[in-house]
Protein backbone atom coordinates (compact mmCIF):
# COMPACT_ATOMS: atom_id res chain seq x y z
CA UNK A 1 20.49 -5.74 -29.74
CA UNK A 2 17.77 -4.24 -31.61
CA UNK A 3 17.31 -0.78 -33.50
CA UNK A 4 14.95 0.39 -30.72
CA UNK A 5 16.66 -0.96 -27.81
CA UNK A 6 19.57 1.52 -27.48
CA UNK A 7 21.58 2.21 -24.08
CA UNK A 8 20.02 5.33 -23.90
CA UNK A 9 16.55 3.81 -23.87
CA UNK A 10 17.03 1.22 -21.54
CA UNK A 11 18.93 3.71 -19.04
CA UNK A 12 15.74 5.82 -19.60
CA UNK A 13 13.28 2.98 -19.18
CA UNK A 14 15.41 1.84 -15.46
CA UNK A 15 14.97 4.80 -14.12
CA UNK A 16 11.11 5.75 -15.00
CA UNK A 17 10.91 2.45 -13.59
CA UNK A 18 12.87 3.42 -10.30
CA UNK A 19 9.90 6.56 -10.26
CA UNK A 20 7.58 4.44 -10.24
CA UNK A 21 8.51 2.50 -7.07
CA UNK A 22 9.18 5.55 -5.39
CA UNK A 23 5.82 6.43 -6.23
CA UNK A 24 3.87 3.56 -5.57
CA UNK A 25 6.13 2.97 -2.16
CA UNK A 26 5.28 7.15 -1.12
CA UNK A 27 1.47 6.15 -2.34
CA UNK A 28 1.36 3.47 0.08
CA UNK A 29 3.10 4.34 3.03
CA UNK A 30 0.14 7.64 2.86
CA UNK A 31 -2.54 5.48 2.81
CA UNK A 32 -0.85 3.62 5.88
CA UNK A 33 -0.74 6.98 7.82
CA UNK A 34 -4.09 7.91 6.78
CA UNK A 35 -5.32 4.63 8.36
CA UNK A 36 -3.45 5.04 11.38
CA UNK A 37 -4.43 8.71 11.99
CA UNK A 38 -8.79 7.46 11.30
CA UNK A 39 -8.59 5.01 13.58
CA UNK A 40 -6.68 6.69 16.22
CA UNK A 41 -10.10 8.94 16.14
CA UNK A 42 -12.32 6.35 16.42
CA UNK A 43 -13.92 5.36 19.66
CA UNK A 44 -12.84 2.66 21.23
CA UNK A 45 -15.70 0.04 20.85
CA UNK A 46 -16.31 0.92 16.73
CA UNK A 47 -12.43 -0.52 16.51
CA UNK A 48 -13.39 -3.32 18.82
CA UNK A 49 -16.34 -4.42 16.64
CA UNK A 50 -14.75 -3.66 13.54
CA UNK A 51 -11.92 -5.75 14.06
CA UNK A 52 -14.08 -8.67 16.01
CA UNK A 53 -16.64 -8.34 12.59
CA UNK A 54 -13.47 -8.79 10.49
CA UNK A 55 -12.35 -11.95 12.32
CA UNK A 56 -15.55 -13.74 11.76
CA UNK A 57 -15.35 -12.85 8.29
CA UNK A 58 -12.62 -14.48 7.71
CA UNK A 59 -13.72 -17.59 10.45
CA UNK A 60 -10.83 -16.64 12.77
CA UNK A 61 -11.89 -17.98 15.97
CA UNK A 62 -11.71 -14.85 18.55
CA UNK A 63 -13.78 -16.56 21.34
């Protein structure tokens, strides 16, 4: 074990790690709701085309 690498250090270094998560996993699951709730606004045929526009991007064969 090294002089820098105490207990104390690593316990500190687990659970800023453990933050971190939490924030990145609360940071994502947002961004999911805010996607949800824009396209639950959108009208019906600018979902349709963006998701047919999307499939031919990727040459996903949608006919």
């Amino acid at each position: 074990m090294s002089v820098l690498s105490t207990p104390s250090t690593e316990r500190a270094s687990r659970s800023g790690s453990k933050v971190s998560s939490a924030i990145q996993q609360g940071a994502v699951a947002l961004f999911g709701a805010l996607i949800l709730y824009a396209v639950g606004f959108l009208p019906m045929s600018a979902a349709h085309n963006a998701a047919h526009d999307t499939r031919h991007t990727f040459v996903f064969p949608c006919h």
